[in-house]
Protein backbone atom coordinates (compact mmCIF):
# COMPACT_ATOMS: atom_id res chain seq x y z
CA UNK A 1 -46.25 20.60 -24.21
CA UNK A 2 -48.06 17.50 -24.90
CA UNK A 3 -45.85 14.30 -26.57
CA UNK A 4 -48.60 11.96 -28.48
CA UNK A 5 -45.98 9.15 -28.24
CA UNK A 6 -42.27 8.16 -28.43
CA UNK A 7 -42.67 7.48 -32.31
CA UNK A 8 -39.46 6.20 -32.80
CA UNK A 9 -35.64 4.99 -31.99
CA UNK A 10 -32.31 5.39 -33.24
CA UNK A 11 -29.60 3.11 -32.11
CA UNK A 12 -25.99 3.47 -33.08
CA UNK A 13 -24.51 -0.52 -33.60
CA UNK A 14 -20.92 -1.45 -34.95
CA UNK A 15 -22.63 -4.24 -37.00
CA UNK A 16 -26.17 -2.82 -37.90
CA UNK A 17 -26.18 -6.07 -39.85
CA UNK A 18 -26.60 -8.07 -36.84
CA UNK A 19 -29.77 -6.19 -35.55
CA UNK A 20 -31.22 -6.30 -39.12
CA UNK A 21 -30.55 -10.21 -38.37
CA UNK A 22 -32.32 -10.21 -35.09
CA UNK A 23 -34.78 -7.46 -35.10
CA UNK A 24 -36.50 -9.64 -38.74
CA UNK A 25 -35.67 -12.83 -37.49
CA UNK A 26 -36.16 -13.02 -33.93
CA UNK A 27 -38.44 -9.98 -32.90
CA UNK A 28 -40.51 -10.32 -36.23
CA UNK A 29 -39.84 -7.12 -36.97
CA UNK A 30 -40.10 -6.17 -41.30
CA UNK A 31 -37.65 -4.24 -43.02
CA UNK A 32 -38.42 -0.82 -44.14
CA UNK A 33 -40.20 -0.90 -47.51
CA UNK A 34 -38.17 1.97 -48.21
CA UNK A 35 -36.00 4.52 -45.84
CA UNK A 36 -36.31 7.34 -45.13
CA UNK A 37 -35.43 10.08 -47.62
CA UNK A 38 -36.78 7.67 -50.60
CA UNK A 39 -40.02 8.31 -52.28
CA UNK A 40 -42.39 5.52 -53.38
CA UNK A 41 -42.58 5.03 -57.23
CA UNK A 42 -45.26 5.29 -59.17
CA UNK A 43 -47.21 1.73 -60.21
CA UNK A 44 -45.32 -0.12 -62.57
CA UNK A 45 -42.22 1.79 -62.10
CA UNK A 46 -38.96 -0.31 -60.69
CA UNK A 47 -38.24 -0.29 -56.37
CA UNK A 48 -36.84 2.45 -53.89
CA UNK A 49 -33.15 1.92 -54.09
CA UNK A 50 -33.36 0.79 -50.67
CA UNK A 51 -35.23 -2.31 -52.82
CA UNK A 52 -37.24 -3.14 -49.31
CA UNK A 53 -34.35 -4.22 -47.71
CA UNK A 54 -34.57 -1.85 -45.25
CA UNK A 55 -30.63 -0.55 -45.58
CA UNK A 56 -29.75 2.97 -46.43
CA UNK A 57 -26.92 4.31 -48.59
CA UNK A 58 -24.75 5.06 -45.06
CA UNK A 59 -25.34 1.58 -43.91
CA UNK A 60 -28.16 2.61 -41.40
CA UNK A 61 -31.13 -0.46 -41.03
CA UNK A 62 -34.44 0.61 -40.75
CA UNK A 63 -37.22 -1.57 -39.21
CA UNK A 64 -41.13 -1.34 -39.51
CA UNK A 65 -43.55 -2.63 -36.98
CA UNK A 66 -46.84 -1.34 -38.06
CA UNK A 67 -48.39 1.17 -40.75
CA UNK A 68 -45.77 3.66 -40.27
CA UNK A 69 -42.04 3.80 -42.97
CA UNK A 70 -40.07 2.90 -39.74
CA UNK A 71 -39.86 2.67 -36.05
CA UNK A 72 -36.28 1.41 -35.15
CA UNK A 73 -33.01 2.63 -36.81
CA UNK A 74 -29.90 1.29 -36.66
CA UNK A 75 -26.34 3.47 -37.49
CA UNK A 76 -23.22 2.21 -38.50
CA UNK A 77 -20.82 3.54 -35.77
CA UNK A 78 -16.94 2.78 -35.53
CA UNK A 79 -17.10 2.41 -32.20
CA UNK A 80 -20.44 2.88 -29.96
CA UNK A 81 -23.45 0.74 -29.06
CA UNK A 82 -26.60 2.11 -27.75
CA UNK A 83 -29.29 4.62 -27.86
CA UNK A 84 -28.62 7.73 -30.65
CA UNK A 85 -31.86 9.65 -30.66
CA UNK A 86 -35.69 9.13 -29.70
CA UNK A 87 -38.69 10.51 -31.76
CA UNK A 88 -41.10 12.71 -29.72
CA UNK A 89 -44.30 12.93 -31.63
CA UNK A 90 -46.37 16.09 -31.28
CA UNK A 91 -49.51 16.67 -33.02
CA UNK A 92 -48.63 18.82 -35.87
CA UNK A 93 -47.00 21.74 -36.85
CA UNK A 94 -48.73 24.66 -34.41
CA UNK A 95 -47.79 22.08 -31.39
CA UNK A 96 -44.53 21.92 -32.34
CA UNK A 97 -43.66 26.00 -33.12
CA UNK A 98 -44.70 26.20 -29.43
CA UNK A 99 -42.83 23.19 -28.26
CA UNK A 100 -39.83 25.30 -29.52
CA UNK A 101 -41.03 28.42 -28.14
CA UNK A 102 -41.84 26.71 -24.92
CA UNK A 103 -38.01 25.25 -24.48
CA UNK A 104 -36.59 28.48 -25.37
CA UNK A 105 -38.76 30.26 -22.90
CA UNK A 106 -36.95 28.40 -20.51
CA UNK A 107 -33.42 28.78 -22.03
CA UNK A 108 -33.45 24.85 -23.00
CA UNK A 109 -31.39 25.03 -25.98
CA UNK A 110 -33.21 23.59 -29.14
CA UNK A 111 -32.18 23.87 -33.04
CA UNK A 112 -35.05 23.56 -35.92
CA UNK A 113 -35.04 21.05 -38.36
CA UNK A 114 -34.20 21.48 -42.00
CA UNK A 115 -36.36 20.46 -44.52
CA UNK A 116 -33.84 17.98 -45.69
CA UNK A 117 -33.30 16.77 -42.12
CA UNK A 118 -37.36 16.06 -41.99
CA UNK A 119 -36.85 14.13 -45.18
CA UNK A 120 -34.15 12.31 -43.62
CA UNK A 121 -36.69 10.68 -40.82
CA UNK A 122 -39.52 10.67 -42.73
CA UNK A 123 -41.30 13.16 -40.88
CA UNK A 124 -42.76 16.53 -42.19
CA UNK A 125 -41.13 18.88 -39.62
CA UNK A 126 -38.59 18.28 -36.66
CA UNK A 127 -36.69 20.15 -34.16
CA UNK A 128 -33.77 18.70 -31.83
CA UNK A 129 -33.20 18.86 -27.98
CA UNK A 130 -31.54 17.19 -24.89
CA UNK A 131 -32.77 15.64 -21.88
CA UNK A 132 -30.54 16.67 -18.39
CA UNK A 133 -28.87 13.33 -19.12
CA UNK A 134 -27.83 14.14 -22.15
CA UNK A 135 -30.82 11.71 -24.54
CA UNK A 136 -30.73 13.13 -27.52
CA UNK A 137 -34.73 14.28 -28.20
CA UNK A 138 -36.34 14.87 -31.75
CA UNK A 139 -39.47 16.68 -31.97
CA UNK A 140 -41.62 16.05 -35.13
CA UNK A 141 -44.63 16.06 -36.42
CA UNK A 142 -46.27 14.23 -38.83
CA UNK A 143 -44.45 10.84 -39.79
CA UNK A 144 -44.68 9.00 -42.85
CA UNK A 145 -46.82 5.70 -43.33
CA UNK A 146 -46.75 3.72 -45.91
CA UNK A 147 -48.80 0.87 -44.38
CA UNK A 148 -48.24 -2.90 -45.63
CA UNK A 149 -46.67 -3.73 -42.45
CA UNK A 150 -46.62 -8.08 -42.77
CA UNK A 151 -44.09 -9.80 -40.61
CA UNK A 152 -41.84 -12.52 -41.45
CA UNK A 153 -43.32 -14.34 -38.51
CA UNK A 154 -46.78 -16.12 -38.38
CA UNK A 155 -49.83 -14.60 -36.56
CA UNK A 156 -47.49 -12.26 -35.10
CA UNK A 157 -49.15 -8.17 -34.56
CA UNK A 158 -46.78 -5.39 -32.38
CA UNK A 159 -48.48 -3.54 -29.98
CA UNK A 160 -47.78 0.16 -31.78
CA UNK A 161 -49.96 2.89 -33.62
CA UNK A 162 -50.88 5.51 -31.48
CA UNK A 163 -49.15 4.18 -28.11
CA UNK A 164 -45.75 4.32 -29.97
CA UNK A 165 -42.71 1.74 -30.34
CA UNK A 166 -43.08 0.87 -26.75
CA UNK A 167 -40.87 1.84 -23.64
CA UNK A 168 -37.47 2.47 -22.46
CA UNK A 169 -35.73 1.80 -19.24
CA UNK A 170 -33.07 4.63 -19.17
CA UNK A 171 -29.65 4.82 -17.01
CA UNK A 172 -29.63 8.51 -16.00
CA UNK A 173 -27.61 11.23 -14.58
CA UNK A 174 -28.80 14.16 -12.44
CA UNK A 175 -32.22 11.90 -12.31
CA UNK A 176 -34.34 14.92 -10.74
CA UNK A 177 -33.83 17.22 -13.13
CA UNK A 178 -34.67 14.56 -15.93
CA UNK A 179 -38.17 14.01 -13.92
CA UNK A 180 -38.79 18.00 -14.01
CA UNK A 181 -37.67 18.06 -18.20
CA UNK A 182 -40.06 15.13 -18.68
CA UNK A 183 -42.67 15.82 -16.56
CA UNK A 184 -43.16 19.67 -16.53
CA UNK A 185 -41.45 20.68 -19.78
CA UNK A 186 -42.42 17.83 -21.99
CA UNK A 187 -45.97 17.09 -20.32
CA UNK A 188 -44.67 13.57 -19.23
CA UNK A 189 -47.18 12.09 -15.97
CA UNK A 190 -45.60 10.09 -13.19
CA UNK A 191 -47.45 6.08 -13.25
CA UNK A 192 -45.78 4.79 -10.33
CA UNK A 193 -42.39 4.11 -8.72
CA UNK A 194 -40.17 1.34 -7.59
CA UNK A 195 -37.53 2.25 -4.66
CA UNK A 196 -34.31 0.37 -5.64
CA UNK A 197 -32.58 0.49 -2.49
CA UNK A 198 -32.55 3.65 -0.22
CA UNK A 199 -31.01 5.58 -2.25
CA UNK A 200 -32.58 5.13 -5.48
CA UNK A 201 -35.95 5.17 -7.61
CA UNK A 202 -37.30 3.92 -10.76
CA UNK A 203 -39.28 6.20 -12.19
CA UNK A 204 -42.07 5.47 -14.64
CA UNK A 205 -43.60 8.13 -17.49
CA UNK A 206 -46.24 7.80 -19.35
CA UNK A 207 -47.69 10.30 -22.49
CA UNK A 208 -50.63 8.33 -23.58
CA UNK A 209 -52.19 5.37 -22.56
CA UNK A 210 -49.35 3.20 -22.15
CA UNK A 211 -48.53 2.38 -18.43
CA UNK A 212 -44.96 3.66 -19.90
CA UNK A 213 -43.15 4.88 -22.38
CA UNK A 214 -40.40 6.01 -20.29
CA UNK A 215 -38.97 4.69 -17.38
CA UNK A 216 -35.42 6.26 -15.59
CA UNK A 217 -32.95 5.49 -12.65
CA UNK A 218 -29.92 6.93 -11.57
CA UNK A 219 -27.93 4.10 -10.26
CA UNK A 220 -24.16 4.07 -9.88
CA UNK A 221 -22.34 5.63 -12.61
CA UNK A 222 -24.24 3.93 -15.49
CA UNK A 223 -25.53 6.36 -18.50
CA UNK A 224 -27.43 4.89 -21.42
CA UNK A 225 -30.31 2.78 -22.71
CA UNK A 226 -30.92 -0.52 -20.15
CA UNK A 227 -34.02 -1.74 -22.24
CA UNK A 228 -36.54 -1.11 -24.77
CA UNK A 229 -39.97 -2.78 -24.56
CA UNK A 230 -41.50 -4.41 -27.63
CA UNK A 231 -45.24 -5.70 -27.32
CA UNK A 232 -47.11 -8.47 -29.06
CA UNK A 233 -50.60 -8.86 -29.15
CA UNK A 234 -50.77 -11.88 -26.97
CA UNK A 235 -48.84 -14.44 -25.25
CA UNK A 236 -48.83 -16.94 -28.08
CA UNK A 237 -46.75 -14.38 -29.51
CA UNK A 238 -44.47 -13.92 -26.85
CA UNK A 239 -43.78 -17.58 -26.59
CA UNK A 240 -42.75 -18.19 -30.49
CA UNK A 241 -40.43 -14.99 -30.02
CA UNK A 242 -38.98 -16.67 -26.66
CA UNK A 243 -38.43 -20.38 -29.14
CA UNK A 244 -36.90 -18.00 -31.96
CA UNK A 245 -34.44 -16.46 -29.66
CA UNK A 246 -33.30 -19.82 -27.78
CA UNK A 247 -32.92 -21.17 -31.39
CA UNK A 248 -30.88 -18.13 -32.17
CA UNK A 249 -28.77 -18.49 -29.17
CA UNK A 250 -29.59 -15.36 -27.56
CA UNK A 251 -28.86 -14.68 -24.13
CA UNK A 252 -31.96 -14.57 -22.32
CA UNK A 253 -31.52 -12.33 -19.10
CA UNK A 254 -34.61 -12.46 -17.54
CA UNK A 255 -36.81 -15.91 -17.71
CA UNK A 256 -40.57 -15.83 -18.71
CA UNK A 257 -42.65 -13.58 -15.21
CA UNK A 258 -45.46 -11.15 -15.10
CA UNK A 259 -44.54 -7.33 -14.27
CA UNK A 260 -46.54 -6.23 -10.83
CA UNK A 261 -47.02 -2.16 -11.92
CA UNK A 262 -48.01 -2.69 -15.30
CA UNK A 263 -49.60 -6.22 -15.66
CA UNK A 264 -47.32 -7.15 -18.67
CA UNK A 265 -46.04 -10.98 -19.40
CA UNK A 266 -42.65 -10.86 -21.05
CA UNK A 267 -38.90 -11.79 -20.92
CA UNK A 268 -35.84 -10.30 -21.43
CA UNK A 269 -32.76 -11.11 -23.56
CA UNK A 270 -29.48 -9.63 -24.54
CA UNK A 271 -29.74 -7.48 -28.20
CA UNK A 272 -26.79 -7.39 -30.40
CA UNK A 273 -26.22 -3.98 -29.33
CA UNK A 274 -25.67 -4.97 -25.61
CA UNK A 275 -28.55 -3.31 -23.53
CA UNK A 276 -31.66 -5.94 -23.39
CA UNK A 277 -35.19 -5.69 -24.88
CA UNK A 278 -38.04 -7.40 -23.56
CA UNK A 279 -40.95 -8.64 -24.92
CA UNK A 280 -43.83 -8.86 -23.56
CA UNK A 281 -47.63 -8.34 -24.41
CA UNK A 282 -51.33 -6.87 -22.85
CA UNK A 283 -49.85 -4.17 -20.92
CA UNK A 284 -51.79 -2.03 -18.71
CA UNK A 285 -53.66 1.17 -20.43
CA UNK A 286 -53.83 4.08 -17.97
CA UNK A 287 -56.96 6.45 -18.33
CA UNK A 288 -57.02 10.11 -16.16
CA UNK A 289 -58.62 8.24 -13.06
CA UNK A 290 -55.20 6.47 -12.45
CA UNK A 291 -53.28 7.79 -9.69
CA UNK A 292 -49.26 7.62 -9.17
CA UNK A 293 -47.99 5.12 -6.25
CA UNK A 294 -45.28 3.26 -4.65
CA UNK A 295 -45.35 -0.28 -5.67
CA UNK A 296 -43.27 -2.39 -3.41
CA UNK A 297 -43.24 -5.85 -5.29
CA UNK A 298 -41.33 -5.67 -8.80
CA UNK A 299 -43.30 -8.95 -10.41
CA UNK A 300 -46.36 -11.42 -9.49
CA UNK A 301 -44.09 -14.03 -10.52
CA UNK A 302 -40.97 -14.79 -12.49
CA UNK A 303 -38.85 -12.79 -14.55
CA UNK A 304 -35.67 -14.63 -12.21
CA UNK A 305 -32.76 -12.81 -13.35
CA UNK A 306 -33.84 -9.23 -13.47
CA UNK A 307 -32.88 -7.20 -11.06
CA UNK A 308 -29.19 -9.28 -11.81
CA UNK A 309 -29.34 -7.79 -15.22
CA UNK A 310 -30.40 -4.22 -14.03
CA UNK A 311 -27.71 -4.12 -11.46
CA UNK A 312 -24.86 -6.14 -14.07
CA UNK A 313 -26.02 -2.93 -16.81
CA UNK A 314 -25.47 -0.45 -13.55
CA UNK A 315 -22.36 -1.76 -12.48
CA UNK A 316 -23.36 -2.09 -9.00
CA UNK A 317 -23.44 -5.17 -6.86
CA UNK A 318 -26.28 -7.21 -5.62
């Protein structure tokens, strides 16, 4: 099986408002032209009913970062925060008959999409799966764009297209079985590796050229989303999206530093769902010459504050 990218994220918030707030205002993210489900009217004729405000009927925000409808959801839930789903993008519909036939070759259960449910991400076919962890996985194929991406924010361009929404730092449980799913079911390749202690690694996947798009430890009894990566074109942009958040009064977590393994510039703040995204920009692009290794410094400089963070998320002492 070969994933082109992850394509896309659902989060479950109890105030999708907030990240609606934060994703447009802070991260310069635009809201969904229309969501998912809702067809584009002809010229003349009046707006989705989403009326480009990126909300759905349930509630649900949608967010757009580039040419494609969406790449970040946000569902109303009574009473969780975190990650709901990621979008596994194959390349169309033959790749994804045999990603099904593939996992149920090897007795990993998967259900097929209905048309309806295909509608209801945008995408033209889909199929659903878990990780060993328990990360809800979506297969699909062929995902809507509606181009017209323009952000709120000046001269500010995400990093996205073909490489995806960016990465994810994941909180796992029964961490070698997720690097056998990834890796030798889903096609995932191992970049490098950080040991976090003796008894722990940090693991990081890539499916394209994107140092990462996936990243996983198993660290104390923590389960669940620790960050998502969003990249900016350059460091200018990084910068206006570190003023936006201090003049938003977010909590930033991690202070301005440059990442050793994969080159990138960035900081980290608390989002309104509780796990942290960074932002950063120019990460490293991999190409089949690159070889997997231990790395033993985290940064080249900066970034005080996160390995704190990591181990505050974990639960675990310094």
């Amino acid at each position: 099986m070969q994933i082109k990218a992850v394509a896309y994220v659902g989060l479950d918030a109890t105030d999708p408002s907030a990240w609606l707030t934060f994703g447009v205002e802070v991260l310069g993210m635009m809201p969904a032209r229309a969501v998912p489900g809702q067809g584009w009217p002809a010229p003349g004729q009046e707006a989705p009913a989403s009326a480009r405000t990126g909300i759905g009927p349930d509630g649900s925000v949608y967010l757009k970062m580039d040419e494609r409808q969406w790449r970040v959801a946000i569902h109303p839930s009574a009473d969780r925060n975190g990650l709901a789903y990621f979008g596994f993008e194959l390349e169309g519909t033959i790749e994804l008959e045999n990603a099904i036939q593939e996992l149920r070759d090897l007795q990993i259960p998967v259900r097929v999409g209905t048309a309806a449910e295909a509608r209801g991400r945008a995408v033209t076919g889909i199929a659903y799966t878990q990780d060993p962890s328990g990360n809800v996985i979506e297969l699909f194929y062929g995902q809507t764009a509606d181009y017209n991406f323009r952000s709120p924010q000046i001269n500010h361009d995400f990093v996205a297209g073909h490489l995806g929404v960016g990465h994810f730092n994941l909180f796992v449980k029964k961490q070698p079985e997720c690097f056998e799913f990834y890796t030798k079911v889903l096609g995932f390749k191992l970049s490098d590796y950080f040991r976090y202690g003796e008894d722990a690694q940090l693991q990081f996947l890539r499916c394209n050229p994107r140092h990462h798009s996936i990243a996983m430890i198993e660290l104390g009894a923590a389960h669940g989303l620790q960050h998502m990566l969003v990249e900016l074109r350059d460091i200018d942009g990084v910068g206006r999206t570190l003023d936006r958040a201090n003049k938003a009064g977010m909590e930033i977590v991690s202070a301005l530093g440059r990442h050793r393994n994969d080159g990138m510039p960035s900081f980290y703040m608390r989002s309104p769902t509780g796990f942290d995204v960074e932002v950063g920009c120019q990460g490293l692009l991999l190409d089949d010459t690159w070889r997997p290794t231990e790395f033993c410094e985290g940064d080249v400089w900066g970034h005080q504050g996160l390995m704190e963070a990591v181990q505050a998320g974990a639960g675990v002492g310094s």
